[in-house]
C-alpha atoms as a PDB file:
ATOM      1  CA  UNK A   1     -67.001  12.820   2.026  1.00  0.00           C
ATOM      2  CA  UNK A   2     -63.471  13.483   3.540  1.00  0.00           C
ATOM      3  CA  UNK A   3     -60.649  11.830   2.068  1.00  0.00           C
ATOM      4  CA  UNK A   4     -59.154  10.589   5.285  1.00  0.00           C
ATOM      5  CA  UNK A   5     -55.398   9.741   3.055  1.00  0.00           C
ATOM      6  CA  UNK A   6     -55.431  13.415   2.018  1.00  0.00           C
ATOM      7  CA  UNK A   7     -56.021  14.311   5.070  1.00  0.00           C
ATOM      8  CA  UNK A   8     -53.252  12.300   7.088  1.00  0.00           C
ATOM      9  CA  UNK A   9     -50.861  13.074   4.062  1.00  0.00           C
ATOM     10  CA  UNK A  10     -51.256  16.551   4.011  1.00  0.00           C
ATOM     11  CA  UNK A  11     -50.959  17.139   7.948  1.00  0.00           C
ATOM     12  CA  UNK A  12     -47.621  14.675   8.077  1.00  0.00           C
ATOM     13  CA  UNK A  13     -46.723  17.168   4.768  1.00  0.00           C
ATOM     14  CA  UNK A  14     -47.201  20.751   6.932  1.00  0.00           C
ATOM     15  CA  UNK A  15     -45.086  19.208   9.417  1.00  0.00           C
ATOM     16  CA  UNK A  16     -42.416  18.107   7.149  1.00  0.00           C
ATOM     17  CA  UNK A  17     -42.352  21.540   5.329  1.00  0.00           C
ATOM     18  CA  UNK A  18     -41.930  23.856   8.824  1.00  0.00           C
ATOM     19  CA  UNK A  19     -38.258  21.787   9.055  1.00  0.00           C
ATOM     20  CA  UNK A  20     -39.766  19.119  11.832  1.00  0.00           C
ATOM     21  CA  UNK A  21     -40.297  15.905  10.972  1.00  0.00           C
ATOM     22  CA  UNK A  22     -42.545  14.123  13.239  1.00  0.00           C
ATOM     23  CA  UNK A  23     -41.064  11.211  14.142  1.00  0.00           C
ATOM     24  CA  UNK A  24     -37.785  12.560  15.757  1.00  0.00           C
ATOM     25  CA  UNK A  25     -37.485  12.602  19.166  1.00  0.00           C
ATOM     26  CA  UNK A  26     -40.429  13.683  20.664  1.00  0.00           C
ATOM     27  CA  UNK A  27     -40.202  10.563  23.018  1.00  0.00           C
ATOM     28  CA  UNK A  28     -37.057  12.064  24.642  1.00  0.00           C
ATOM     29  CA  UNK A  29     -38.635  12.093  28.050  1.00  0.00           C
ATOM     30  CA  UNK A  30     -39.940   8.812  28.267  1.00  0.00           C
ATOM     31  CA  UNK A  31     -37.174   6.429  27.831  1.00  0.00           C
ATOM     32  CA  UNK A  32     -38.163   2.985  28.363  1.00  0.00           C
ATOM     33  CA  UNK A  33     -41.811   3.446  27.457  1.00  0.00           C
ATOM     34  CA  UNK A  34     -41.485   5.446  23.881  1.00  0.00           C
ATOM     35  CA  UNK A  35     -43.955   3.343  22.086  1.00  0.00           C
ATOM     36  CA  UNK A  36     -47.619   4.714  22.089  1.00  0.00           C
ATOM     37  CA  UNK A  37     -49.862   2.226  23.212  1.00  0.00           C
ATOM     38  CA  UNK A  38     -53.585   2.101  24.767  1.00  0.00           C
ATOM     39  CA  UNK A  39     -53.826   2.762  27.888  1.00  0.00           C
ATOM     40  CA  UNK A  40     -56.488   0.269  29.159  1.00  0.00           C
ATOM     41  CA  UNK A  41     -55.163  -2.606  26.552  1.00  0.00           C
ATOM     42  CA  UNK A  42     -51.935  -1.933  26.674  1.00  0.00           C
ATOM     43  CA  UNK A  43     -51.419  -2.677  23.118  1.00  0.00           C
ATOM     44  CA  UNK A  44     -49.404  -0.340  21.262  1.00  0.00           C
ATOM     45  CA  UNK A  45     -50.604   1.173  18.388  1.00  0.00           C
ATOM     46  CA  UNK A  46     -48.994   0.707  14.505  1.00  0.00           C
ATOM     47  CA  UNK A  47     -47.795   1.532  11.380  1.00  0.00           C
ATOM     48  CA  UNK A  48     -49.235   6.069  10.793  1.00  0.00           C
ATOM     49  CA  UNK A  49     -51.003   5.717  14.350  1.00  0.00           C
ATOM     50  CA  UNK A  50     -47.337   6.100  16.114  1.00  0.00           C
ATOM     51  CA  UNK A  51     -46.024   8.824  13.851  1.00  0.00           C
ATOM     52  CA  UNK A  52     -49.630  11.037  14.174  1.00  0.00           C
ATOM     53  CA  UNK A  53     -49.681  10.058  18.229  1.00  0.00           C
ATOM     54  CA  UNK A  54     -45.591  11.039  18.452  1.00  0.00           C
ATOM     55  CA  UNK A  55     -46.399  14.006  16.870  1.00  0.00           C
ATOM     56  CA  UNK A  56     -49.199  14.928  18.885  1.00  0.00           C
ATOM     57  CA  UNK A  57     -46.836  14.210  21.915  1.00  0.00           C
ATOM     58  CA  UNK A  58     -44.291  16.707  20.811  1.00  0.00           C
ATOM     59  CA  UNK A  59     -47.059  19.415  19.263  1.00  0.00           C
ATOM     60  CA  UNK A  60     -49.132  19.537  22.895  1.00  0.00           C
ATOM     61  CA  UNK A  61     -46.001  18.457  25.348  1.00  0.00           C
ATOM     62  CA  UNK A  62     -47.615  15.551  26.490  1.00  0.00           C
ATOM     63  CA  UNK A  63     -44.924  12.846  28.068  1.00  0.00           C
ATOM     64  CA  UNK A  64     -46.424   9.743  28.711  1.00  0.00           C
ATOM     65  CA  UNK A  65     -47.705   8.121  25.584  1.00  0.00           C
ATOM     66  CA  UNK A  66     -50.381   6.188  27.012  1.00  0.00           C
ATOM     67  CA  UNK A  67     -54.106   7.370  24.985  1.00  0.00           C
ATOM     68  CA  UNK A  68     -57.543   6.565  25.747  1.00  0.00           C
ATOM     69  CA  UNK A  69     -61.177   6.933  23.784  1.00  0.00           C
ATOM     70  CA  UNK A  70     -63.253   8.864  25.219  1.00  0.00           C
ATOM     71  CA  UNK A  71     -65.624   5.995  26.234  1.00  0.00           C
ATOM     72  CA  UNK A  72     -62.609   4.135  28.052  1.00  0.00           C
ATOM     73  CA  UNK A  73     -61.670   7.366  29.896  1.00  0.00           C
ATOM     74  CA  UNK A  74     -65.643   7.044  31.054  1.00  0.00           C
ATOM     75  CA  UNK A  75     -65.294   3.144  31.512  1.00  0.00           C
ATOM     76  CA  UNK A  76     -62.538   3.565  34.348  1.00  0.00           C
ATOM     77  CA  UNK A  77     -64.115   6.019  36.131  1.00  0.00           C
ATOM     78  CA  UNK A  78     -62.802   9.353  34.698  1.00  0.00           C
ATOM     79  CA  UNK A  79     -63.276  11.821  31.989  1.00  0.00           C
ATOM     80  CA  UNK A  80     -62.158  13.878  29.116  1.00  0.00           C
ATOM     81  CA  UNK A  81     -61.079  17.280  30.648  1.00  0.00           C
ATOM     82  CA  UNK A  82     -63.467  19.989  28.875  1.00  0.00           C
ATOM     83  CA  UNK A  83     -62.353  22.040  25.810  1.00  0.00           C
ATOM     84  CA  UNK A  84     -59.670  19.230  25.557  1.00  0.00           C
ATOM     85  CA  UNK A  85     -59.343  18.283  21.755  1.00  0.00           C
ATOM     86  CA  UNK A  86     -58.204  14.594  20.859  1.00  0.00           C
ATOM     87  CA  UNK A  87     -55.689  13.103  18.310  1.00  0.00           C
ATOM     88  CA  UNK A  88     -57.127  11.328  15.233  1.00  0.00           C
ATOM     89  CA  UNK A  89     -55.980   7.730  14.673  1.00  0.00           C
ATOM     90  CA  UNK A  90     -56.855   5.533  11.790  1.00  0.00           C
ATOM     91  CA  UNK A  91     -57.592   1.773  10.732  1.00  0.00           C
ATOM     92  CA  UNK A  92     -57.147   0.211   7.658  1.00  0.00           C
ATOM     93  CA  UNK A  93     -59.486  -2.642   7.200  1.00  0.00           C
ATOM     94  CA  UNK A  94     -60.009  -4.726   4.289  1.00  0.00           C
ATOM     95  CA  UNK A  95     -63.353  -6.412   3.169  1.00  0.00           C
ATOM     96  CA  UNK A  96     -63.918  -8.672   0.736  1.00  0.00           C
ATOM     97  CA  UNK A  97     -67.359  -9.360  -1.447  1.00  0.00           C
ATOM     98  CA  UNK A  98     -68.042 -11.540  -4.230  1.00  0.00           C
ATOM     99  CA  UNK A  99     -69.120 -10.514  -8.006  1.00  0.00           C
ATOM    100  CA  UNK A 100     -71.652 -12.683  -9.023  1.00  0.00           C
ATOM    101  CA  UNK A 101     -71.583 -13.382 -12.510  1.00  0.00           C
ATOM    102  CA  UNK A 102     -73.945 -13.340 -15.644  1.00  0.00           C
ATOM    103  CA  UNK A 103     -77.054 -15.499 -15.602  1.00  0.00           C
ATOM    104  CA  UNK A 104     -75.740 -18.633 -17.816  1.00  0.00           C
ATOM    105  CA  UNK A 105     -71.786 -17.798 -17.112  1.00  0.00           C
ATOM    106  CA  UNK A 106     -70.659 -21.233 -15.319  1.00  0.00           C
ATOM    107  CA  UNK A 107     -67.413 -19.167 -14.313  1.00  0.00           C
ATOM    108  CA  UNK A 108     -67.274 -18.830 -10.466  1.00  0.00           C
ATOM    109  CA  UNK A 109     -67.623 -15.559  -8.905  1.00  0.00           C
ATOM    110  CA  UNK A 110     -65.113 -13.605  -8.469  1.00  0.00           C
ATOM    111  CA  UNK A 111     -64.207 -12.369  -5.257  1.00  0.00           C
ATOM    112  CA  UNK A 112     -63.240  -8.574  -4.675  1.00  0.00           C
ATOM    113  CA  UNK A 113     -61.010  -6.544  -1.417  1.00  0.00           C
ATOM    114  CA  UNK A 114     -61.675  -3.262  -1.112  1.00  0.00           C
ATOM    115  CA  UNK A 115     -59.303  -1.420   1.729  1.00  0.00           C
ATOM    116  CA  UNK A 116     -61.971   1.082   4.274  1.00  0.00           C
ATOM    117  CA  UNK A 117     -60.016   3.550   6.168  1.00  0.00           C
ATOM    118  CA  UNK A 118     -61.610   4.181   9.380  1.00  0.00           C
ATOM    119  CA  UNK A 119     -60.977   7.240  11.620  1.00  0.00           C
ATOM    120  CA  UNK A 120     -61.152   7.041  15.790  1.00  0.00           C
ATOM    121  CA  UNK A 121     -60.004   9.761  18.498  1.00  0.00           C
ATOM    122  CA  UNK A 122     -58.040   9.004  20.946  1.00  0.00           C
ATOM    123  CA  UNK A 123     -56.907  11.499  24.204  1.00  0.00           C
ATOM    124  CA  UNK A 124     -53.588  11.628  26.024  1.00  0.00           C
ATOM    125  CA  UNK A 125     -54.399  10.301  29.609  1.00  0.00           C
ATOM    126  CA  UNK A 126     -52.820  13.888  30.743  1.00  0.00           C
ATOM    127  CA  UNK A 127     -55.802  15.364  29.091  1.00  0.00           C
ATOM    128  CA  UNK A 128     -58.376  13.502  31.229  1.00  0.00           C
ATOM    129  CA  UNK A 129     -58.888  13.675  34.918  1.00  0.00           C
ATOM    130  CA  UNK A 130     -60.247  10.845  37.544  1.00  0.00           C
ATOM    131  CA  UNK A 131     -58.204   8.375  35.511  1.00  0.00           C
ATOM    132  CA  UNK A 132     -56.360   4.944  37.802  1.00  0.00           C
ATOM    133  CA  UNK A 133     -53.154   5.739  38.519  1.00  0.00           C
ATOM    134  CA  UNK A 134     -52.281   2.546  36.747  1.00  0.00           C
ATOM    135  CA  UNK A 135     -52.815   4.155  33.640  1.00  0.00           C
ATOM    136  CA  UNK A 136     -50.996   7.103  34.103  1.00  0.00           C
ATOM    137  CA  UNK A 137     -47.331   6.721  34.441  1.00  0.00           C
ATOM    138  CA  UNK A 138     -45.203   4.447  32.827  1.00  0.00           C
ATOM    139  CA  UNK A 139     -41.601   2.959  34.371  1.00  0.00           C
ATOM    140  CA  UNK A 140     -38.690   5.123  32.947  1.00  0.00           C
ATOM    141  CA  UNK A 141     -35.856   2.895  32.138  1.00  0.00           C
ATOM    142  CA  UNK A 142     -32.070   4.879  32.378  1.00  0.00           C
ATOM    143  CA  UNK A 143     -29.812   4.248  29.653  1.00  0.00           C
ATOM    144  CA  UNK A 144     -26.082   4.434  29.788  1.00  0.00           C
ATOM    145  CA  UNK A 145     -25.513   6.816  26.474  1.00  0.00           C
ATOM    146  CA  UNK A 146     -21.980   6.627  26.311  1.00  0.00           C
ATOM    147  CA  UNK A 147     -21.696   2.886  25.817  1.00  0.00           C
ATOM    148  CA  UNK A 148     -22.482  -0.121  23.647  1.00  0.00           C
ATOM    149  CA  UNK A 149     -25.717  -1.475  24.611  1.00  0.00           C
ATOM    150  CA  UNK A 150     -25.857  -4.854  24.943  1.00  0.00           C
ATOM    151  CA  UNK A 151     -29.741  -5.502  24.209  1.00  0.00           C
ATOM    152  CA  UNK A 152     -29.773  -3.216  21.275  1.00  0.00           C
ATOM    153  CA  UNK A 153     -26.688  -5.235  20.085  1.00  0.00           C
ATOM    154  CA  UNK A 154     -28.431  -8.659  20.734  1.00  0.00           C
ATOM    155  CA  UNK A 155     -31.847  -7.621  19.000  1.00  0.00           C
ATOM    156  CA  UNK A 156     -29.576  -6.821  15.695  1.00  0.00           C
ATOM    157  CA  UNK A 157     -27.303 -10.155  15.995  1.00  0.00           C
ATOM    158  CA  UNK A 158     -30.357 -11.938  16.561  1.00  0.00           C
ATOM    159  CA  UNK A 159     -31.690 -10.573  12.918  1.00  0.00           C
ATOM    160  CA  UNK A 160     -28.560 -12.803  11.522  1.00  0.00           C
ATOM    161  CA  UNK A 161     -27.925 -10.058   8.581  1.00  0.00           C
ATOM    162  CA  UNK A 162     -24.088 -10.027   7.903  1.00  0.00           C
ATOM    163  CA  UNK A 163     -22.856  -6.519   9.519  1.00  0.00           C
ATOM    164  CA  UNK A 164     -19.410  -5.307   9.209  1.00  0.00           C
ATOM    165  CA  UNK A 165     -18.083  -2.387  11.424  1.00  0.00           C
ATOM    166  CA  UNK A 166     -15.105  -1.037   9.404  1.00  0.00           C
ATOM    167  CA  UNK A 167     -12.876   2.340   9.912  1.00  0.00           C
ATOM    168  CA  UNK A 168     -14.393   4.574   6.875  1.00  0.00           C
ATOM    169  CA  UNK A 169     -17.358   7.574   6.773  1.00  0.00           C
ATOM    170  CA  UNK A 170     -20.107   5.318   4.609  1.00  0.00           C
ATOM    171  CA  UNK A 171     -23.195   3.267   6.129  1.00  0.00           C
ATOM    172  CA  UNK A 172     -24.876   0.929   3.224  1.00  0.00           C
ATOM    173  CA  UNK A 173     -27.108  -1.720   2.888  1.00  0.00           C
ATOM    174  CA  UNK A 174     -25.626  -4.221  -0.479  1.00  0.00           C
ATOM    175  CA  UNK A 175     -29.003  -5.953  -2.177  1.00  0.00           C
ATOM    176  CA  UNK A 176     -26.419  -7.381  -4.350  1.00  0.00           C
ATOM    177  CA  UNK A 177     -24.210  -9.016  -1.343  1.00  0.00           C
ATOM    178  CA  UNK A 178     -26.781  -9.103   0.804  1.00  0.00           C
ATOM    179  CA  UNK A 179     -24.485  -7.255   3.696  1.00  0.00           C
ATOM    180  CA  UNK A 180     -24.624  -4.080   5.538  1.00  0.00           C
ATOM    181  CA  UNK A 181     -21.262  -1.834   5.911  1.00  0.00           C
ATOM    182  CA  UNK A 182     -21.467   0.609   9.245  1.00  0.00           C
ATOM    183  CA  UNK A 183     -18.485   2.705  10.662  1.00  0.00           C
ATOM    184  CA  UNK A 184     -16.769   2.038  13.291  1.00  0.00           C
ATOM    185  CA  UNK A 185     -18.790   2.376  16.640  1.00  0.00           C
ATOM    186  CA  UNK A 186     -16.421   5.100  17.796  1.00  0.00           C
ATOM    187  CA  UNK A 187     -16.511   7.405  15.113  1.00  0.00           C
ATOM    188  CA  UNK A 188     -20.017   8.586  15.953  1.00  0.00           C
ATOM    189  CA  UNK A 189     -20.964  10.892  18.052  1.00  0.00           C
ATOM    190  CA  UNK A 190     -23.370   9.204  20.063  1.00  0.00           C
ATOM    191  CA  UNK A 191     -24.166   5.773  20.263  1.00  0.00           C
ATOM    192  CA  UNK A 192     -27.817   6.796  19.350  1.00  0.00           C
ATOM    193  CA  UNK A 193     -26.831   7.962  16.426  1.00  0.00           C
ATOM    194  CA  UNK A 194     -25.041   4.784  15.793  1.00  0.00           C
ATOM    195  CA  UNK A 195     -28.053   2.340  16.925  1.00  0.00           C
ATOM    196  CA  UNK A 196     -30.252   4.784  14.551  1.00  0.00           C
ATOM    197  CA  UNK A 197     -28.009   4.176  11.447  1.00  0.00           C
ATOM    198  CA  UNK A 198     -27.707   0.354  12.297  1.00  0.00           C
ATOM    199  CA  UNK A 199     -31.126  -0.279  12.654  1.00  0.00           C
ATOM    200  CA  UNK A 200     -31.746   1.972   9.585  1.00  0.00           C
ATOM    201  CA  UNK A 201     -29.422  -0.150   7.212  1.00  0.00           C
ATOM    202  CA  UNK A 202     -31.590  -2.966   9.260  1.00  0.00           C
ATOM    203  CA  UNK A 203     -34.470  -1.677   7.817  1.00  0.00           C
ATOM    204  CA  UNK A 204     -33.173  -1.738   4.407  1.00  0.00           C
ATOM    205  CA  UNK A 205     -31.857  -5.538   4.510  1.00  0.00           C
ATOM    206  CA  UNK A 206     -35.275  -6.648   5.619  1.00  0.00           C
ATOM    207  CA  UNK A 207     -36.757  -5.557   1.827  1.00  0.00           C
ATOM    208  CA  UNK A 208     -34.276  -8.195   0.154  1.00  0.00           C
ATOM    209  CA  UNK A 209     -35.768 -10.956  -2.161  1.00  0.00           C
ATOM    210  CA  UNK A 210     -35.393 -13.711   0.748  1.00  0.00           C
ATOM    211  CA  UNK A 211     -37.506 -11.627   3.435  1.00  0.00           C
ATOM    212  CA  UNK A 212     -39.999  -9.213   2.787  1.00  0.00           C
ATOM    213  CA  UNK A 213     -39.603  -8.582  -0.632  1.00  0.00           C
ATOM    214  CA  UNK A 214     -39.755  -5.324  -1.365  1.00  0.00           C
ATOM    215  CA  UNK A 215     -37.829  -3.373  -4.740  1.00  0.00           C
ATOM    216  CA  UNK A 216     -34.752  -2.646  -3.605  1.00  0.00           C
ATOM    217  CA  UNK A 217     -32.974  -2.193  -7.386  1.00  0.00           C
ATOM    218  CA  UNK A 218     -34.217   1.881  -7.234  1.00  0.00           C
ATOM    219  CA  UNK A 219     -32.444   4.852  -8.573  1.00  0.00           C
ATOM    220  CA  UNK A 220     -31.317   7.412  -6.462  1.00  0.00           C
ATOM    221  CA  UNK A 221     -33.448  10.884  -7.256  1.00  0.00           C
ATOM    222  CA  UNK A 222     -36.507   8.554  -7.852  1.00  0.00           C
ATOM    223  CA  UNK A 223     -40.185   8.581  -5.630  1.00  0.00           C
ATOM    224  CA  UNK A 224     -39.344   4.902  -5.572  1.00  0.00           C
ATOM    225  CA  UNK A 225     -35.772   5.781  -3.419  1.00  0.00           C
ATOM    226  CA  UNK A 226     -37.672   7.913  -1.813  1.00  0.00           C
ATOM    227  CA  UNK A 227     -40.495   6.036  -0.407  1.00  0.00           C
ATOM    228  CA  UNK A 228     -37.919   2.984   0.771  1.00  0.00           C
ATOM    229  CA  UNK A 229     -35.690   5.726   2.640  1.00  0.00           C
ATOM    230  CA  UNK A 230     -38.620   6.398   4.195  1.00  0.00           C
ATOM    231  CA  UNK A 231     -39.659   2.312   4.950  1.00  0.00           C
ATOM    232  CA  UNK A 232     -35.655   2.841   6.814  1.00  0.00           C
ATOM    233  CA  UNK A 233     -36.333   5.765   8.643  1.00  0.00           C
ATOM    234  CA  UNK A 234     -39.302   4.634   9.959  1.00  0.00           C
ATOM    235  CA  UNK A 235     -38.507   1.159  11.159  1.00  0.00           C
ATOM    236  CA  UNK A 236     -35.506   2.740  12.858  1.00  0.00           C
ATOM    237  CA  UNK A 237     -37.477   5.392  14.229  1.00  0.00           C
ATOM    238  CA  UNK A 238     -39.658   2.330  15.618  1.00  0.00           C
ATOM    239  CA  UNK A 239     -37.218   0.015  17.411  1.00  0.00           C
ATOM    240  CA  UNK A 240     -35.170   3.150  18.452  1.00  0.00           C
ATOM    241  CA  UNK A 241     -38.284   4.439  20.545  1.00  0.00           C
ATOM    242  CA  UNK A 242     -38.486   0.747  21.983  1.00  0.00           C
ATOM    243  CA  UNK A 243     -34.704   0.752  23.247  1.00  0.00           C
ATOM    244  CA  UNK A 244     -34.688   3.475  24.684  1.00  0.00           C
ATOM    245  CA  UNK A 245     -32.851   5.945  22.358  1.00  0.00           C
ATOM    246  CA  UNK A 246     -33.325   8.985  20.309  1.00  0.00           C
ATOM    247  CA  UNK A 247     -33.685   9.185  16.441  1.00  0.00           C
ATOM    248  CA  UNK A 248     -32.136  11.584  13.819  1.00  0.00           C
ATOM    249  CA  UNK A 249     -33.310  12.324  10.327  1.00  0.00           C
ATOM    250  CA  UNK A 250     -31.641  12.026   7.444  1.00  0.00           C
ATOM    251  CA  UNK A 251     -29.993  15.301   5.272  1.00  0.00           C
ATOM    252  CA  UNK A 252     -32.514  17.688   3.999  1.00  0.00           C
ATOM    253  CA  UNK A 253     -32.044  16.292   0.434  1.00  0.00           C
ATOM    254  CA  UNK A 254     -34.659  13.382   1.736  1.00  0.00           C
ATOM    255  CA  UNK A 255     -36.847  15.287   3.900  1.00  0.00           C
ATOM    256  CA  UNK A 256     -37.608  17.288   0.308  1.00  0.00           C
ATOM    257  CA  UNK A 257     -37.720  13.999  -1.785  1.00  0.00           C
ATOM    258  CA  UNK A 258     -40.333  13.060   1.203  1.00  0.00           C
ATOM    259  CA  UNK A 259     -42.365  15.932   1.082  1.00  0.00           C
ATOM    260  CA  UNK A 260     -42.513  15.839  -2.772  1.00  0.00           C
ATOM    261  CA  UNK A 261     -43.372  12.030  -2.677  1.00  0.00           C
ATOM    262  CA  UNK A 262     -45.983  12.634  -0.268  1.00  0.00           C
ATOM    263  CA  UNK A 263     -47.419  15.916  -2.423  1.00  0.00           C
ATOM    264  CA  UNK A 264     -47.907  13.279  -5.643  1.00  0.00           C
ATOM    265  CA  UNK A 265     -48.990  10.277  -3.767  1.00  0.00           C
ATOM    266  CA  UNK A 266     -51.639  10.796  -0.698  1.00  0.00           C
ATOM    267  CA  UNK A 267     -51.147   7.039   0.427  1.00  0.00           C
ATOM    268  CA  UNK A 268     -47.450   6.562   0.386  1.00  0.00           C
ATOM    269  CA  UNK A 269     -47.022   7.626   3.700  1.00  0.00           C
ATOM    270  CA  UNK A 270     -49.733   4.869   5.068  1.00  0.00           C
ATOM    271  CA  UNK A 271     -47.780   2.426   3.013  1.00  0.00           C
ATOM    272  CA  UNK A 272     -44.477   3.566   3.758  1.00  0.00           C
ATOM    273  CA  UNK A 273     -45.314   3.252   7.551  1.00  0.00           C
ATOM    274  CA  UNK A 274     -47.377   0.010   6.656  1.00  0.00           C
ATOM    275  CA  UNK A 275     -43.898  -1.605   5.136  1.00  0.00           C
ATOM    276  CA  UNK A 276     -42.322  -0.070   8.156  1.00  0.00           C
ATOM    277  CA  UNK A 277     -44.246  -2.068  10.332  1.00  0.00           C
ATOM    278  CA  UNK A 278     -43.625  -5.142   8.982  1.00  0.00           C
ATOM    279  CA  UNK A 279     -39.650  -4.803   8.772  1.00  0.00           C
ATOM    280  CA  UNK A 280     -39.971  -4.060  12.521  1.00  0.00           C
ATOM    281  CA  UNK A 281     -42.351  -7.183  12.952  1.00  0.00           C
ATOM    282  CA  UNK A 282     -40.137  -9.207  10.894  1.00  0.00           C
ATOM    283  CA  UNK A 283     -36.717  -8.246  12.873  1.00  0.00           C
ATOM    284  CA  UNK A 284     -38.991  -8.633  16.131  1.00  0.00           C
ATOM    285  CA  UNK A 285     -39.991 -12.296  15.334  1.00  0.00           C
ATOM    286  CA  UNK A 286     -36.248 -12.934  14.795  1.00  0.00           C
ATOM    287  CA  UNK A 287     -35.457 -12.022  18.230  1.00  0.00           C
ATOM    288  CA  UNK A 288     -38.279 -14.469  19.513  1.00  0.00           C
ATOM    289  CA  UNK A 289     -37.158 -17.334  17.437  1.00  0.00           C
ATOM    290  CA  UNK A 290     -33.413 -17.000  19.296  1.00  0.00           C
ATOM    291  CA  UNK A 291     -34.619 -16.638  21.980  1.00  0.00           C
ATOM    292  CA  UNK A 292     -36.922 -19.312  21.166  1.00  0.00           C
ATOM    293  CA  UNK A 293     -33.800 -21.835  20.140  1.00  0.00           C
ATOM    294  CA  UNK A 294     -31.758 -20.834  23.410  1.00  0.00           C
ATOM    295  CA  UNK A 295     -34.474 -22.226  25.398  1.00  0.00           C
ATOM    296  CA  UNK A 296     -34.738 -25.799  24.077  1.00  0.00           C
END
């Protein structure tokens, strides 16, 4: 039987090691519509699914991240174009079963979850033909790059973290003040790369006690660091690709600490992308509850 986490880890790990790490920029050409999603559902897809279906965008060229199964390609009334090879996507589900106990034991039985990793392909809808137009394009949204954007800017007010933007050349997250320190807006180069560190400390300040949680006391050098740089990285890489704006990585020191994290641990990068998810949730449903308040 295939171990599917080996298998996800180790392709993520061949990508880090050749010096590309797959989810930078590969939705360059599609601002407005970075997101992967299904094409017939229109639901985006989560958590490893975005990383494996960016990296499939920037690995075959394909610039509208819209997928289908093959079955859905059939269901609207095109096809799979022949010799084309799809991108693997997986689902984490988790069952539960009870554990009855010993004949005469008047404990209860105790109930078990076991997590079942499930593995679909899905196709790029530039690699079938006879496919709705609907489906194929997406609305390209232009970005002024040279200014503050104002939406990006709401989304992090909205998360209500306390941000300071201070002349100096360090970006931090404080557990222990609960406050994130950014340089000055100007002193970037780009204002992606200053959305991508913001939303990156962002990332970091959902983990505290009060919010999601997560162990935030970790020593530098450690595969605990490591794995919550990587929680960061990817929740900024997620809500950049939704406004619009490219991503950078972080200094090669961290794409090693990465690949060695992901050589001793085959499911860190499903959880890392897992916790991700749920920072970028989290900071999501903050937006909706201000928006939400302005309302009433």
């Amino acid at each position: 039987m295939r171990d599917l986490y080996r298998l996800v880890s180790d392709k993520i790990l061949a990508q880090l090691e050749k010096g590309t790490v797959p989810w930078i920029k590969p939705w360059s050409q599609t601002a407005g519509g970075n997101v992967p999603c299904n094409a017939v559902s229109k639901r985006p897809y989560s958590g490893v699914n975005v990383v494996l279906l960016w990296g499939a965008m920037f690995e075959k060229g394909f610039t509208v991240p819209r997928f289908v199964t093959f079955k859905q390609a059939k269901e609207l009334g095109g096809h799979v174009k022949k010799g084309e090879k799809g991108t693997q996507i997986y689902f984490v589900k988790k069952l539960q079963y009870k554990t009855e106990q010993p004949e005469g034991d008047d404990g209860e039985d105790e109930v078990r979850s076991v997590m079942m990793l499930r593995e679909y392909t899905v196709f790029n809808v530039s690699q079938c033909e006879g496919l709705p137009a609907r489906v194929m394009s997406i609305d390209i949204i232009k970005t002024n790059h040279q200014e503050r954007d104002p939406v990006a800017d709401a989304f992090i007010q909205a998360s209500g973290a306390q941000i300071t933007e201070a002349p100096g050349d360090q970006a931090f997250y404080s557990p222990a003040y609960d406050t994130i320190q950014l340089p000055l807006f100007a002193q970037f180069k780009t204002r992606d790369l200053f959305y991508n560190t913001a939303l990156h400390e962002l990332g970091h300040w959902t983990g505290h006690p009060s919010r999601l949680n997560r162990d935030l006391k970790v020593r530098f050098g450690t595969q605990a660091y490591a794995a919550e740089e990587l929680v960061a990285e990817l929740t900024s890489a997620f809500l950049c690709a939704e406004h619009g704006m490219d991503n950078e990585t972080q200094s090669a020191s961290y794409i090693k600490a990465w690949i060695d994290l992901l050589k001793e641990d085959k499911k860190a990068f499903f959880t890392a992308a897992s916790k991700a998810q749920q920072a970028t949730d989290y900071l999501r449903g903050k937006t909706s509850e201000v928006t939400t308040q302005q309302a009433a």
